[in-house]
C-alpha atoms as a PDB file:
ATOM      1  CA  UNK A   1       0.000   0.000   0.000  1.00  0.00           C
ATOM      2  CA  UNK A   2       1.252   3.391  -0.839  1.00  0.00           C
ATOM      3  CA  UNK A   3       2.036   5.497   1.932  1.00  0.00           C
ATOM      4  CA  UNK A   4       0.023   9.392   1.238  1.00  0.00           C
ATOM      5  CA  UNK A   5       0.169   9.506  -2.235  1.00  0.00           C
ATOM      6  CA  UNK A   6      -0.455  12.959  -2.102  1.00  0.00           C
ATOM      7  CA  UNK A   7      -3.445  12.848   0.176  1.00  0.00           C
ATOM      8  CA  UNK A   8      -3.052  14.539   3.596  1.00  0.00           C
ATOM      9  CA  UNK A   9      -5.213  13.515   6.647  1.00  0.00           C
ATOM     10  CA  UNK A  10      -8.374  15.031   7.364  1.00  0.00           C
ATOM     11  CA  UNK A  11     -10.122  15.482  10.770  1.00  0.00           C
ATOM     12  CA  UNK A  12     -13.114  13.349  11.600  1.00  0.00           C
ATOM     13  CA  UNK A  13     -15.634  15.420  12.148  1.00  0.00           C
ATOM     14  CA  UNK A  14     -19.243  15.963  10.985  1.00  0.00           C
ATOM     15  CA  UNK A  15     -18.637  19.312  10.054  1.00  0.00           C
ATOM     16  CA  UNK A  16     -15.697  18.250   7.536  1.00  0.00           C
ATOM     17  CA  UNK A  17     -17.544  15.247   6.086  1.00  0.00           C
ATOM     18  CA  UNK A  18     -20.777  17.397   5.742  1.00  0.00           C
ATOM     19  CA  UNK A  19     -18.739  19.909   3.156  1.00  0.00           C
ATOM     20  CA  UNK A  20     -16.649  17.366   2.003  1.00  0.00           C
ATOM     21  CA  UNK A  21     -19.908  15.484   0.782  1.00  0.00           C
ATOM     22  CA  UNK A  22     -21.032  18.724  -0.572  1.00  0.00           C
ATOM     23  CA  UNK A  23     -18.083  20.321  -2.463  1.00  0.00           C
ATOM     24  CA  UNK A  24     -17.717  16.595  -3.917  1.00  0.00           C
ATOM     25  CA  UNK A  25     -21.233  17.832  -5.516  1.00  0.00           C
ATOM     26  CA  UNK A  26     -23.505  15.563  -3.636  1.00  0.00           C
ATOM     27  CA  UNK A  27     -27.207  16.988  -2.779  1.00  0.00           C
ATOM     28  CA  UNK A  28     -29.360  15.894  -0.007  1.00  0.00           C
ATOM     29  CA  UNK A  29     -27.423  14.471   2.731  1.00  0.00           C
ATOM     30  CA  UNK A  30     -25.625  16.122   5.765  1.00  0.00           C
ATOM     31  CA  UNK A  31     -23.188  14.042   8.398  1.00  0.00           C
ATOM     32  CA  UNK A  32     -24.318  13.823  12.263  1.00  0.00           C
ATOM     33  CA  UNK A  33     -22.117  12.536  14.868  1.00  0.00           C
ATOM     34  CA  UNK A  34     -23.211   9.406  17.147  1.00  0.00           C
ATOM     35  CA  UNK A  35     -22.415   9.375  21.044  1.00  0.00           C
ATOM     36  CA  UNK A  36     -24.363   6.334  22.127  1.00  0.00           C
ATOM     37  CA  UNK A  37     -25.528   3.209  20.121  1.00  0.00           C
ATOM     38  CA  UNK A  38     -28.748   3.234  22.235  1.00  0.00           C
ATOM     39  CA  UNK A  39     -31.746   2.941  19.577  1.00  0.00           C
ATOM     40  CA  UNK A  40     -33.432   6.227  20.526  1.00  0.00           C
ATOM     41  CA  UNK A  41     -29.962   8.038  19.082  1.00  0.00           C
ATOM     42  CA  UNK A  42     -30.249   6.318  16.088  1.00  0.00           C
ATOM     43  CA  UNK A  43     -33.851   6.718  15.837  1.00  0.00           C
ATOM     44  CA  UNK A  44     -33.741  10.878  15.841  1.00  0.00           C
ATOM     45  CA  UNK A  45     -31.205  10.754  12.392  1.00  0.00           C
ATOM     46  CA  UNK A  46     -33.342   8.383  10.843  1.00  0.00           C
ATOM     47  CA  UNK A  47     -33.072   8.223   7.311  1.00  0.00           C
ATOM     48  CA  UNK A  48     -29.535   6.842   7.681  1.00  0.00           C
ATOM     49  CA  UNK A  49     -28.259   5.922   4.504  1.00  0.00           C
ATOM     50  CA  UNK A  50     -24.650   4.729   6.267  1.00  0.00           C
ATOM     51  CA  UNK A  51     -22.656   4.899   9.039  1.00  0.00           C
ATOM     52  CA  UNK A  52     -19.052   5.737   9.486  1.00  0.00           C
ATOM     53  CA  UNK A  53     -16.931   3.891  11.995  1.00  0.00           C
ATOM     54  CA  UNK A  54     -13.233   5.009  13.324  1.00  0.00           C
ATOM     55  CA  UNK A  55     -10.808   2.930  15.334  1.00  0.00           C
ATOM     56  CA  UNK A  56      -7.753   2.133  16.298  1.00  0.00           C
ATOM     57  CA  UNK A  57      -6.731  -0.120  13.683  1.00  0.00           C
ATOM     58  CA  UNK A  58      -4.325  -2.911  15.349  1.00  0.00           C
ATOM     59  CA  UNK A  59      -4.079  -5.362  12.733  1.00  0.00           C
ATOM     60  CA  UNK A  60      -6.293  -7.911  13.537  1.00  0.00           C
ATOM     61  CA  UNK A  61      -8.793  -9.257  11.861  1.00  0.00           C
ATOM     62  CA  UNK A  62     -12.988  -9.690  12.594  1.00  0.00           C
ATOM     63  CA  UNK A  63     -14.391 -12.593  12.416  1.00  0.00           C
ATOM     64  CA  UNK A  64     -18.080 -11.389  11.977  1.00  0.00           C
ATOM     65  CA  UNK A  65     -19.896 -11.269   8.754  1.00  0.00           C
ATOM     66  CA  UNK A  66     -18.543 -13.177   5.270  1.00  0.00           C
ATOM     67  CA  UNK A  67     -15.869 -11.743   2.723  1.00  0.00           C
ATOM     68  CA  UNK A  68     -17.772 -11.349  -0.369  1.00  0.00           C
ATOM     69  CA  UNK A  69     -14.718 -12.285  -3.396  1.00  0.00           C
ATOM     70  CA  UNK A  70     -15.115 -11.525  -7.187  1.00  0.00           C
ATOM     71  CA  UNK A  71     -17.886  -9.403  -8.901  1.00  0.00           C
ATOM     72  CA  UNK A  72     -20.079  -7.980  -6.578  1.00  0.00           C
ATOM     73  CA  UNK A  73     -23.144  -5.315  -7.108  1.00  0.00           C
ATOM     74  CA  UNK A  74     -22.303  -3.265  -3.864  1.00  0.00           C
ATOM     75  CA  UNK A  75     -19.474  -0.471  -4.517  1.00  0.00           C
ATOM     76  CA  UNK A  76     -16.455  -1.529  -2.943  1.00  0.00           C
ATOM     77  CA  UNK A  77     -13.269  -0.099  -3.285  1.00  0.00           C
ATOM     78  CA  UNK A  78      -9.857  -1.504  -2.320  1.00  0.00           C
ATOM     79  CA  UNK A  79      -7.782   1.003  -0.311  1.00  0.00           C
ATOM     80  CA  UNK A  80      -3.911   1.503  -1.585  1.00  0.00           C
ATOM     81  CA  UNK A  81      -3.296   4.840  -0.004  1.00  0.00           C
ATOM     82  CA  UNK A  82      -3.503   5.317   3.488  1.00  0.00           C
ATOM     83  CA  UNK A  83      -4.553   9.279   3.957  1.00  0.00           C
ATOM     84  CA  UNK A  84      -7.503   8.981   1.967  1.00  0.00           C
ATOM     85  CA  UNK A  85      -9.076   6.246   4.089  1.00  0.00           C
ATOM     86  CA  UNK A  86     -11.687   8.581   5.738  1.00  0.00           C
ATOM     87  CA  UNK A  87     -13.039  10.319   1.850  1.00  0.00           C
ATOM     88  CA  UNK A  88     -12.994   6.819   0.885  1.00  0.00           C
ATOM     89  CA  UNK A  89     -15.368   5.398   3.628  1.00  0.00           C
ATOM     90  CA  UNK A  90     -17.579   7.834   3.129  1.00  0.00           C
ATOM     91  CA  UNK A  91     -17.453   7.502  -0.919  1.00  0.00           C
ATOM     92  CA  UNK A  92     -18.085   4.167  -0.207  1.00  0.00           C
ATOM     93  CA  UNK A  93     -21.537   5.168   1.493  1.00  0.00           C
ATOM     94  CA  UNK A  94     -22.736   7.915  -1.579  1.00  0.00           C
ATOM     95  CA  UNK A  95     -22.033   5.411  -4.271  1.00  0.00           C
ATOM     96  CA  UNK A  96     -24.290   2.722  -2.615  1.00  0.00           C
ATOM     97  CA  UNK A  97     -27.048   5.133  -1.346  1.00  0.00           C
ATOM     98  CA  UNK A  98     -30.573   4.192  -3.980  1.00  0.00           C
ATOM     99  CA  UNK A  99     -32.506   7.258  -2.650  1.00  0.00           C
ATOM    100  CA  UNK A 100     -34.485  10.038  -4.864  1.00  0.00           C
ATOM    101  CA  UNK A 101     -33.757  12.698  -2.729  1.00  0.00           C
ATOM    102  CA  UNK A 102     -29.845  12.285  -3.064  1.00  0.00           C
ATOM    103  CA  UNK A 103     -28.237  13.546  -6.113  1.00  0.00           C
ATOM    104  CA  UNK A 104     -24.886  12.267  -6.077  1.00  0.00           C
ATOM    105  CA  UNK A 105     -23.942  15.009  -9.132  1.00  0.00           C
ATOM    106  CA  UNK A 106     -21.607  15.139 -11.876  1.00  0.00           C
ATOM    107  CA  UNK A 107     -18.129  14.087 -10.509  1.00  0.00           C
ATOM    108  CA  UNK A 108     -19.379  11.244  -7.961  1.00  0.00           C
ATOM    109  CA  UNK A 109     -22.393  10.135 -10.768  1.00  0.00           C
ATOM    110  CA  UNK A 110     -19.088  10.089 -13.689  1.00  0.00           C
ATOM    111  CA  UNK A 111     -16.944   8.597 -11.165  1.00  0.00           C
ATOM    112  CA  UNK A 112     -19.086   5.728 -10.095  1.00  0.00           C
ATOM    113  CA  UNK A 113     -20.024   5.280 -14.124  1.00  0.00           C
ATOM    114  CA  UNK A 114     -16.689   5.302 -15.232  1.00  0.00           C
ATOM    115  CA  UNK A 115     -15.590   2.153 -12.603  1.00  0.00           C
ATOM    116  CA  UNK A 116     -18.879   0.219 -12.850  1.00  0.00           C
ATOM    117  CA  UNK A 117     -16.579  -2.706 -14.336  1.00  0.00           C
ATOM    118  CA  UNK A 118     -13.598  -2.463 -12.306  1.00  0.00           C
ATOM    119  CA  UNK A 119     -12.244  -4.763  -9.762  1.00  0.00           C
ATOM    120  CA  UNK A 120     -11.845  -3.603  -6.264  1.00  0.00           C
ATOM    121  CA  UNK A 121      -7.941  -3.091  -6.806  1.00  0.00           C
ATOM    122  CA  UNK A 122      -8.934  -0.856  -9.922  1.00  0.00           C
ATOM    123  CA  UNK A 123     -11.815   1.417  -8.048  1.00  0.00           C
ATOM    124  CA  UNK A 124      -8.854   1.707  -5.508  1.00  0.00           C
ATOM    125  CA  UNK A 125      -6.574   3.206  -7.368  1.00  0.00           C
ATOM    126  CA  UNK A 126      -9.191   5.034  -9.649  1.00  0.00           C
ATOM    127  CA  UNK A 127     -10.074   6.647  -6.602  1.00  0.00           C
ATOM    128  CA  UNK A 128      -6.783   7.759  -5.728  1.00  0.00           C
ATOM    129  CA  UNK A 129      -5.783   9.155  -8.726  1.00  0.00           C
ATOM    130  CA  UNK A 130      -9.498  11.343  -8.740  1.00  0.00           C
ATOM    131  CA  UNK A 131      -8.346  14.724  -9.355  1.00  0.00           C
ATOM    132  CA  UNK A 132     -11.031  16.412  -8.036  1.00  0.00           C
ATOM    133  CA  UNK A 133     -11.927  14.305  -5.669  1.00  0.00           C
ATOM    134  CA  UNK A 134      -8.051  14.588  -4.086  1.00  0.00           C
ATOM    135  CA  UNK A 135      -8.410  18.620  -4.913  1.00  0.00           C
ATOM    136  CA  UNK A 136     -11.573  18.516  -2.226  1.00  0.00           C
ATOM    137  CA  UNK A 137      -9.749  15.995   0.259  1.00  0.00           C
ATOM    138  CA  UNK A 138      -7.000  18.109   0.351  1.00  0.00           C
ATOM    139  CA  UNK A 139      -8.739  21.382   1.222  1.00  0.00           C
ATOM    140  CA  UNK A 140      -9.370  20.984   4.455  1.00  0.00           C
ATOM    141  CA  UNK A 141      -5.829  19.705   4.927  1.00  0.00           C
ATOM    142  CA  UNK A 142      -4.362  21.547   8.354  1.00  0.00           C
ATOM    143  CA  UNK A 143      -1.428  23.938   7.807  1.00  0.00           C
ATOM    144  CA  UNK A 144       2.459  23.169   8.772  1.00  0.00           C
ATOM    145  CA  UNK A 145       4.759  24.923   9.488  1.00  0.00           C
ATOM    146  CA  UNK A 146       7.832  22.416   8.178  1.00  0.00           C
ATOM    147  CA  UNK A 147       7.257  19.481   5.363  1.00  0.00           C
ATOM    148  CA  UNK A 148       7.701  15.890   6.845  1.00  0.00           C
ATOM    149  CA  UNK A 149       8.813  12.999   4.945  1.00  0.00           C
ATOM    150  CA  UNK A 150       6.032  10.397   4.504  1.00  0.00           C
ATOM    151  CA  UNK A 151       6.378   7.200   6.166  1.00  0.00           C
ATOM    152  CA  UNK A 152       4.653   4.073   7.237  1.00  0.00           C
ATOM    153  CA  UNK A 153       3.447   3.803  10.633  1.00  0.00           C
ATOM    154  CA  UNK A 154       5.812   2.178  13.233  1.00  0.00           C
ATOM    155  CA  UNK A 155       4.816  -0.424  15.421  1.00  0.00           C
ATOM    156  CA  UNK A 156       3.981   1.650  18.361  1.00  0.00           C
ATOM    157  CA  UNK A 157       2.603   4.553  16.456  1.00  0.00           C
ATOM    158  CA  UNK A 158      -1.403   4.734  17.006  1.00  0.00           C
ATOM    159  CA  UNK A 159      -2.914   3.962  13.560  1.00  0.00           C
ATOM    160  CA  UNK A 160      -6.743   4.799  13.036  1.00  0.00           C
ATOM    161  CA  UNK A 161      -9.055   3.082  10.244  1.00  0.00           C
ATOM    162  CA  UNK A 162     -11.682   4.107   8.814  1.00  0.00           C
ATOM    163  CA  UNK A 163     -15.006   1.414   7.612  1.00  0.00           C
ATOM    164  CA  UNK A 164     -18.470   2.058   6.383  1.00  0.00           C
ATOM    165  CA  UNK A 165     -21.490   0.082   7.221  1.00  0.00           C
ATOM    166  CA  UNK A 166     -24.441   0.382   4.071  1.00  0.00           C
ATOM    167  CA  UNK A 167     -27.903  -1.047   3.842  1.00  0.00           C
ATOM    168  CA  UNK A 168     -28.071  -2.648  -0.344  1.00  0.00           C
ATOM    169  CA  UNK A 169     -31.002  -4.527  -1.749  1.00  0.00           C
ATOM    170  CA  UNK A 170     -31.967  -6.020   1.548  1.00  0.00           C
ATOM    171  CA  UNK A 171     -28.272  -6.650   3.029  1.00  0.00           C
ATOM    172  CA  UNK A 172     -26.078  -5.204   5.192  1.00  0.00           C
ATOM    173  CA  UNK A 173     -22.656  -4.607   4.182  1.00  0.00           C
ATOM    174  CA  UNK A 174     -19.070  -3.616   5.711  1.00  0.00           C
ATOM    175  CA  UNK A 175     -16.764  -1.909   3.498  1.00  0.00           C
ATOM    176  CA  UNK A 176     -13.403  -1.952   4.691  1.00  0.00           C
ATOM    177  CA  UNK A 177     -11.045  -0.989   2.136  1.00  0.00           C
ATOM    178  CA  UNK A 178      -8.186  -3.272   4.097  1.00  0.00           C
ATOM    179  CA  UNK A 179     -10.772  -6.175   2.602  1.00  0.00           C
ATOM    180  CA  UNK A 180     -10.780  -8.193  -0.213  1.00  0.00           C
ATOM    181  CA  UNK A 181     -14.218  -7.573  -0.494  1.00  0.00           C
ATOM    182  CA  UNK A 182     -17.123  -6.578   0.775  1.00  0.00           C
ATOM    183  CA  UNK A 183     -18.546  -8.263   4.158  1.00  0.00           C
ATOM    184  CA  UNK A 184     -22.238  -9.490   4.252  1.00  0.00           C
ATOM    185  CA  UNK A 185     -23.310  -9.490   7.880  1.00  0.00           C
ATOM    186  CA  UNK A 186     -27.403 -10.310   6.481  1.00  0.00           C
ATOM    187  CA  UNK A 187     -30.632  -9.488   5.563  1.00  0.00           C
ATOM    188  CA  UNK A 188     -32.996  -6.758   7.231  1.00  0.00           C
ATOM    189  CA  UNK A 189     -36.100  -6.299   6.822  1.00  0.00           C
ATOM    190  CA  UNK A 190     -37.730  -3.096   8.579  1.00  0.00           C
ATOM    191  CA  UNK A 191     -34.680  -1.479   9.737  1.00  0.00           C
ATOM    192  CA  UNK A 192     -30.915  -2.030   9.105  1.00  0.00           C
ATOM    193  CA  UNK A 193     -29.723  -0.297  11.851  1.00  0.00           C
ATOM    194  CA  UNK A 194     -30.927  -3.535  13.969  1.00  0.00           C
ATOM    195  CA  UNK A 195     -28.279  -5.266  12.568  1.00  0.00           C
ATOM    196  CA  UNK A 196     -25.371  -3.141  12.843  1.00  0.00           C
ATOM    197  CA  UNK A 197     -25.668  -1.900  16.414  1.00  0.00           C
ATOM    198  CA  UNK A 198     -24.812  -5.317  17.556  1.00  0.00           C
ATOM    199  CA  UNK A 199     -22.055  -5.607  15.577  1.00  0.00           C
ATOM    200  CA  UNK A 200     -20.643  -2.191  16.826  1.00  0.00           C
ATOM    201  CA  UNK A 201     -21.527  -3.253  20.033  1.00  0.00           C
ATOM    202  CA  UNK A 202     -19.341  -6.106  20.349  1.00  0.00           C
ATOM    203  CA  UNK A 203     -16.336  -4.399  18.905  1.00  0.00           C
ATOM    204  CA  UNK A 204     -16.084  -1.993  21.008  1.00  0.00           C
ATOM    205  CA  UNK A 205     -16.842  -4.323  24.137  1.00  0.00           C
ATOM    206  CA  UNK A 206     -13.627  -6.427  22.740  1.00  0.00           C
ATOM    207  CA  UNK A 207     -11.379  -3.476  23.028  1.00  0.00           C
ATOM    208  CA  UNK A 208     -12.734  -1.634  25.632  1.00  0.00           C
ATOM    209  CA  UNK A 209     -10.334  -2.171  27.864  1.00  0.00           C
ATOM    210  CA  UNK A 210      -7.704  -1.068  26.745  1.00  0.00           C
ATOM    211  CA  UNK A 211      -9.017   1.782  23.836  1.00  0.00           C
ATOM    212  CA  UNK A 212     -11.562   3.843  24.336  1.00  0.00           C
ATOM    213  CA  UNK A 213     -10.450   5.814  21.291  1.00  0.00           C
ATOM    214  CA  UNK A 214     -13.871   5.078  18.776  1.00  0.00           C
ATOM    215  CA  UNK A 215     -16.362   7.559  16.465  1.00  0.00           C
ATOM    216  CA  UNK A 216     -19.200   7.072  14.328  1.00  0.00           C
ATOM    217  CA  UNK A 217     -21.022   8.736  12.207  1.00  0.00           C
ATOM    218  CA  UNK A 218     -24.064   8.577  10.021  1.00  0.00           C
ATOM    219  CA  UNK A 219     -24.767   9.899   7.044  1.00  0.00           C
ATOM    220  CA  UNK A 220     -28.443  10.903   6.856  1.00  0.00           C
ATOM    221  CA  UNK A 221     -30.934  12.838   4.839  1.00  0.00           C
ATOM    222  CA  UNK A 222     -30.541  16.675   4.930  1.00  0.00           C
ATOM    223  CA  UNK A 223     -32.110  17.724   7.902  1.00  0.00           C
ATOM    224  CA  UNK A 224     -33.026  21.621   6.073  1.00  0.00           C
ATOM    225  CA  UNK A 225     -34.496  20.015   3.003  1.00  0.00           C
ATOM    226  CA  UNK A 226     -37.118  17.827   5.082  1.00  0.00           C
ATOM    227  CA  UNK A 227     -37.783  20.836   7.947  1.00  0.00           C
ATOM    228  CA  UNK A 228     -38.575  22.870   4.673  1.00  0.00           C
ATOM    229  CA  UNK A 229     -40.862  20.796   3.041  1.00  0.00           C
ATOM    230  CA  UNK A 230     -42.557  20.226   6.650  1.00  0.00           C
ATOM    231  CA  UNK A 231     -42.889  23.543   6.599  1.00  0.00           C
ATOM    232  CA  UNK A 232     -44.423  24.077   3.526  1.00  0.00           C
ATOM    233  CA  UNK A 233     -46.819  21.582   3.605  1.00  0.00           C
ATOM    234  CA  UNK A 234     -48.705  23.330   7.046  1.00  0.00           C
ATOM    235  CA  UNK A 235     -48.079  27.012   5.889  1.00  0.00           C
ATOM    236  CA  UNK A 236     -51.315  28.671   5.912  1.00  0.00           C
ATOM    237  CA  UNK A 237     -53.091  26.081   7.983  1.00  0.00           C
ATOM    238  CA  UNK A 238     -54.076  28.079  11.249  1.00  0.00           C
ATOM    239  CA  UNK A 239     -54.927  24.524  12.778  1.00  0.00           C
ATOM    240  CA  UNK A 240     -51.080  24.253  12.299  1.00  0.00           C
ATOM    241  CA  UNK A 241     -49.862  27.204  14.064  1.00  0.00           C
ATOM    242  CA  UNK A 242     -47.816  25.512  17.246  1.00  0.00           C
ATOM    243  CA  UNK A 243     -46.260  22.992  14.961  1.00  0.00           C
ATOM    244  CA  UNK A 244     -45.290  25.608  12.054  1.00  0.00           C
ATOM    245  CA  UNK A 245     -43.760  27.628  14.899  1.00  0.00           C
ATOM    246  CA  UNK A 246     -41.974  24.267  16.426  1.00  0.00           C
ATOM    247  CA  UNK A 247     -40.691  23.352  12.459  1.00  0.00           C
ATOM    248  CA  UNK A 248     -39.588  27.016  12.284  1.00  0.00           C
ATOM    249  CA  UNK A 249     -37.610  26.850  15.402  1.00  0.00           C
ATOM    250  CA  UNK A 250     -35.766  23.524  14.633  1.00  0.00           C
ATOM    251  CA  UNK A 251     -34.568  24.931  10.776  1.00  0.00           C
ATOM    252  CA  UNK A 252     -33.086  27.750  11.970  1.00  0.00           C
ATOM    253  CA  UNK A 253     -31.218  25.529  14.828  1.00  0.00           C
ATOM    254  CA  UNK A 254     -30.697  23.526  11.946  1.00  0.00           C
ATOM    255  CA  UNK A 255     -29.012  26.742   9.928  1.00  0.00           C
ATOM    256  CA  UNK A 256     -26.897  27.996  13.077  1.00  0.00           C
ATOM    257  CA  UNK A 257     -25.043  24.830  13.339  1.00  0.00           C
ATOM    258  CA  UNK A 258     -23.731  24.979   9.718  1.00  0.00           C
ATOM    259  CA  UNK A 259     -23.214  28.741  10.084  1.00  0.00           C
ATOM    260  CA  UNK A 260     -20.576  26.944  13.308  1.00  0.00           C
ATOM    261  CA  UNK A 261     -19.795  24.307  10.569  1.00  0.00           C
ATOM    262  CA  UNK A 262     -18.569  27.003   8.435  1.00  0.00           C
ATOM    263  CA  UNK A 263     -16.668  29.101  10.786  1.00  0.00           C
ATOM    264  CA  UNK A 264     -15.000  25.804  11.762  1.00  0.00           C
ATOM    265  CA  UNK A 265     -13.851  24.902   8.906  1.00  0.00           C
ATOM    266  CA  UNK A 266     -12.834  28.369   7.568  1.00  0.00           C
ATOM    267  CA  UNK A 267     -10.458  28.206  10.753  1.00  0.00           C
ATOM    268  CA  UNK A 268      -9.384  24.460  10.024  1.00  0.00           C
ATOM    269  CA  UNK A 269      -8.058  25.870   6.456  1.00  0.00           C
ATOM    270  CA  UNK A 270      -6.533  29.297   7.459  1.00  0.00           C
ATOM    271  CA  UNK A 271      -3.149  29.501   7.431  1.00  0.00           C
ATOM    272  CA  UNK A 272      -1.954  30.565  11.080  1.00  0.00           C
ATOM    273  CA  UNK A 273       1.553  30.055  10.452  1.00  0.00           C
ATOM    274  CA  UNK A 274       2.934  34.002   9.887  1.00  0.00           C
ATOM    275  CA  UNK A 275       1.114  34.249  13.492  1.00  0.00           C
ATOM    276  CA  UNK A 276       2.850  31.906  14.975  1.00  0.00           C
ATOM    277  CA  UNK A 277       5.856  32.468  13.819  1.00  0.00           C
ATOM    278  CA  UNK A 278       5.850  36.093  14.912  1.00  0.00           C
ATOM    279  CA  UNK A 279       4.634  34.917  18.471  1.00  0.00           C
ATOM    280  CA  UNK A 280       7.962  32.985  18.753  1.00  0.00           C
ATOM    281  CA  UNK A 281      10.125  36.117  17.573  1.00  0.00           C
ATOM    282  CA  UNK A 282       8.679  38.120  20.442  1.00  0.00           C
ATOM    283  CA  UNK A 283       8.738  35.192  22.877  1.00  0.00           C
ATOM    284  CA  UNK A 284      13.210  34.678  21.718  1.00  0.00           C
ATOM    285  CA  UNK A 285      13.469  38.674  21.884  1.00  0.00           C
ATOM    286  CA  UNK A 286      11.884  38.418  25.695  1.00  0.00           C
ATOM    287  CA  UNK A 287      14.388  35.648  26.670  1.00  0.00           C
ATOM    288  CA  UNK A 288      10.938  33.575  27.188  1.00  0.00           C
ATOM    289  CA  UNK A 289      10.997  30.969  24.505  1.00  0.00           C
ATOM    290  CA  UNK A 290      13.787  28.160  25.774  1.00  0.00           C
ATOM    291  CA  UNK A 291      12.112  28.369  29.017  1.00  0.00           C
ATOM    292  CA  UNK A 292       8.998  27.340  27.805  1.00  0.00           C
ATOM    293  CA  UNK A 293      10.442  25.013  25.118  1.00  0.00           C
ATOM    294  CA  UNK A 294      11.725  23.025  28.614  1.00  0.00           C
ATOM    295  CA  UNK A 295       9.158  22.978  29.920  1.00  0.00           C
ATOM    296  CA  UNK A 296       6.865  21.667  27.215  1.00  0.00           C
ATOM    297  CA  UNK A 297       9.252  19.150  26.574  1.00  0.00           C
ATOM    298  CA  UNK A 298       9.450  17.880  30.225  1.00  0.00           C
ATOM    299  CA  UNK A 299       5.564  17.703  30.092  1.00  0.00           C
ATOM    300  CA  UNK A 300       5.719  15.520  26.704  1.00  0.00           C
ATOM    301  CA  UNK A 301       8.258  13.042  28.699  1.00  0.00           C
ATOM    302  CA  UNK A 302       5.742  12.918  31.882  1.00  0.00           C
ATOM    303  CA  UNK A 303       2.722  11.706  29.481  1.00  0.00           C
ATOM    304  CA  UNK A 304       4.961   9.306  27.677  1.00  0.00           C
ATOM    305  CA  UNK A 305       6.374   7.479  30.541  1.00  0.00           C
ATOM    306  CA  UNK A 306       2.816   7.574  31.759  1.00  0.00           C
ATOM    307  CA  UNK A 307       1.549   6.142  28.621  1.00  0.00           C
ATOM    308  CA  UNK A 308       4.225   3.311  28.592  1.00  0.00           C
ATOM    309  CA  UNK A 309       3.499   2.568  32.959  1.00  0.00           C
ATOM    310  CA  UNK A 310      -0.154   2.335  31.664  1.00  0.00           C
ATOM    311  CA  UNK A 311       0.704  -0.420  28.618  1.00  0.00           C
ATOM    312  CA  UNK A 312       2.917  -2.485  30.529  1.00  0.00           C
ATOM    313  CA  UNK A 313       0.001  -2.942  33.856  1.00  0.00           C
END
């Protein structure tokens, strides 16, 4: 597997994937972040279309579900480059979703025409070499202040993985790039989610002990779109006042958190560097910076002997 390829790592974070999904051209669908797997949290995002799982990959293999090999009608993608693992998962959802209210657009529709007879190991690496979809990964890359050599993790670096769960024709499937294929964990028949929570469930009891490090998040229906047409199905209606006025309140909630979404990310791009590195020129001139260059370092000792105290009880 190629190391970057040109692909820097992106923050997981439902603010990213929501304009990630959006700049890739996609309509209808926004991201929303999980904290529980209780059903009432899944029940309040409902339509899910996918979910989006991150761990702490240690190289070990599940045992749940069946590798699907050969020709499959589910998209699945090999991955071969390892910073574009989280655009990838959530690729992996779009091109699966059968839904009239999503409009994948031109570059994902093209995209997912273009590989309809491509192996796994061929989407992966038609994926990776995606201009535009790279070009939209990239911009919400984080700025540095010095260029680092690529290389592949270590054996005691913490490596994170990104998989996507998808409901298709009935089935439930896990598409983890690190696969050979897709995995079919079964058929649903009212509701998909039934069949994933369990899964996610035991995962995380397995590791729980020693990682508490886990996210998910779904990919659902665009919460504005369905508020709106809510809305203007009762406008008028005077029998319809109090819930006009409750619809009202929860779209512009609903507009306020990507008006955060947007400030977020417009900070996650900006380039802070000719800040910072005018903070440290006062900091030398006051005789204050290799004090607190000590100091920092001492405290980045403490937590790793900590760390390693913690790993060998």
């Amino acid at each position: 597997m190629a190391v970057n390829g040109n692909w820097c790592l992106i923050e997981s974070d439902p603010g990213v994937f929501t304009e990630l999904i959006r700049d890739f051209g996609c309509d209808g669908l926004q991201v929303e972040e999980l904290w529980s797997l209780e059903e009432e949290a899944f029940t309040q995002l409902k339509p899910i279309h996918g979910l989006i799982f991150l761990f702490k990959w240690k190289g070990e293999g599940e045992d749940q579900g069946k590798v699907l090999y050969g020709d499959t009608e589910v998209f699945f993608a090999k991955q071969v480059i390892n910073n574009a693992c989280a655009t990838q998962a959530i690729i992996s959802v779009l091109l699966n979703i059968d839904n009239p209210d999503v409009k994948l657009g031109e570059t994902l529709t093209q995209f997912k025409e273009f590989t309809s007879s491509f192996d796994p190991n061929l989407k992966g690496m038609s994926l990776t070499n995606a201009d535009r979809l790279r070009e939209v990964h990239n911009s919400f890359a984080r700025q540095n202040m010095f260029e680092f050599d690529s290389k592949a993790a270590e054996k005691d670096d913490d490596v994170y993985h990104f998989v996507a769960f998808v409901p298709f024709k009935g089935r439930v499937y896990e598409l983890d790039g690190l696969k050979p294929g897709p995995v079919d964990h079964g058929s649903y028949s009212d509701d998909w989610i039934g069949v994933v929570r369990p899964l996610l469930q035991t995962r995380i009891a397995r590791h729980s002990a020693t990682e508490i490090t886990f996210n998910l998040m779904a990919v659902v229906g665009d919460k504005l779109q369905t508020l709106q047409r809510e809305i203007d199905a009762i406008s008028g209606d005077p029998n319809q006042a109090a819930k006009l006025a409750q619809l009202n309140d929860s779209a512009a909630r609903e507009q306020e958190k990507r008006a955060n979404y947007k400030i977020e990310n417009i900070r996650r791009k900006h380039n802070y560097l000719p800040l910072i590195m005018e903070m440290l020129k006062i900091l030398s001139e006051k005789g204050m910076l290799l004090p607190l260059t000590l100091k920092a370092k001492e405290k980045i000792a403490a937590k790793e002997t900590a760390k390693k105290e913690t790993q060998k009880s």
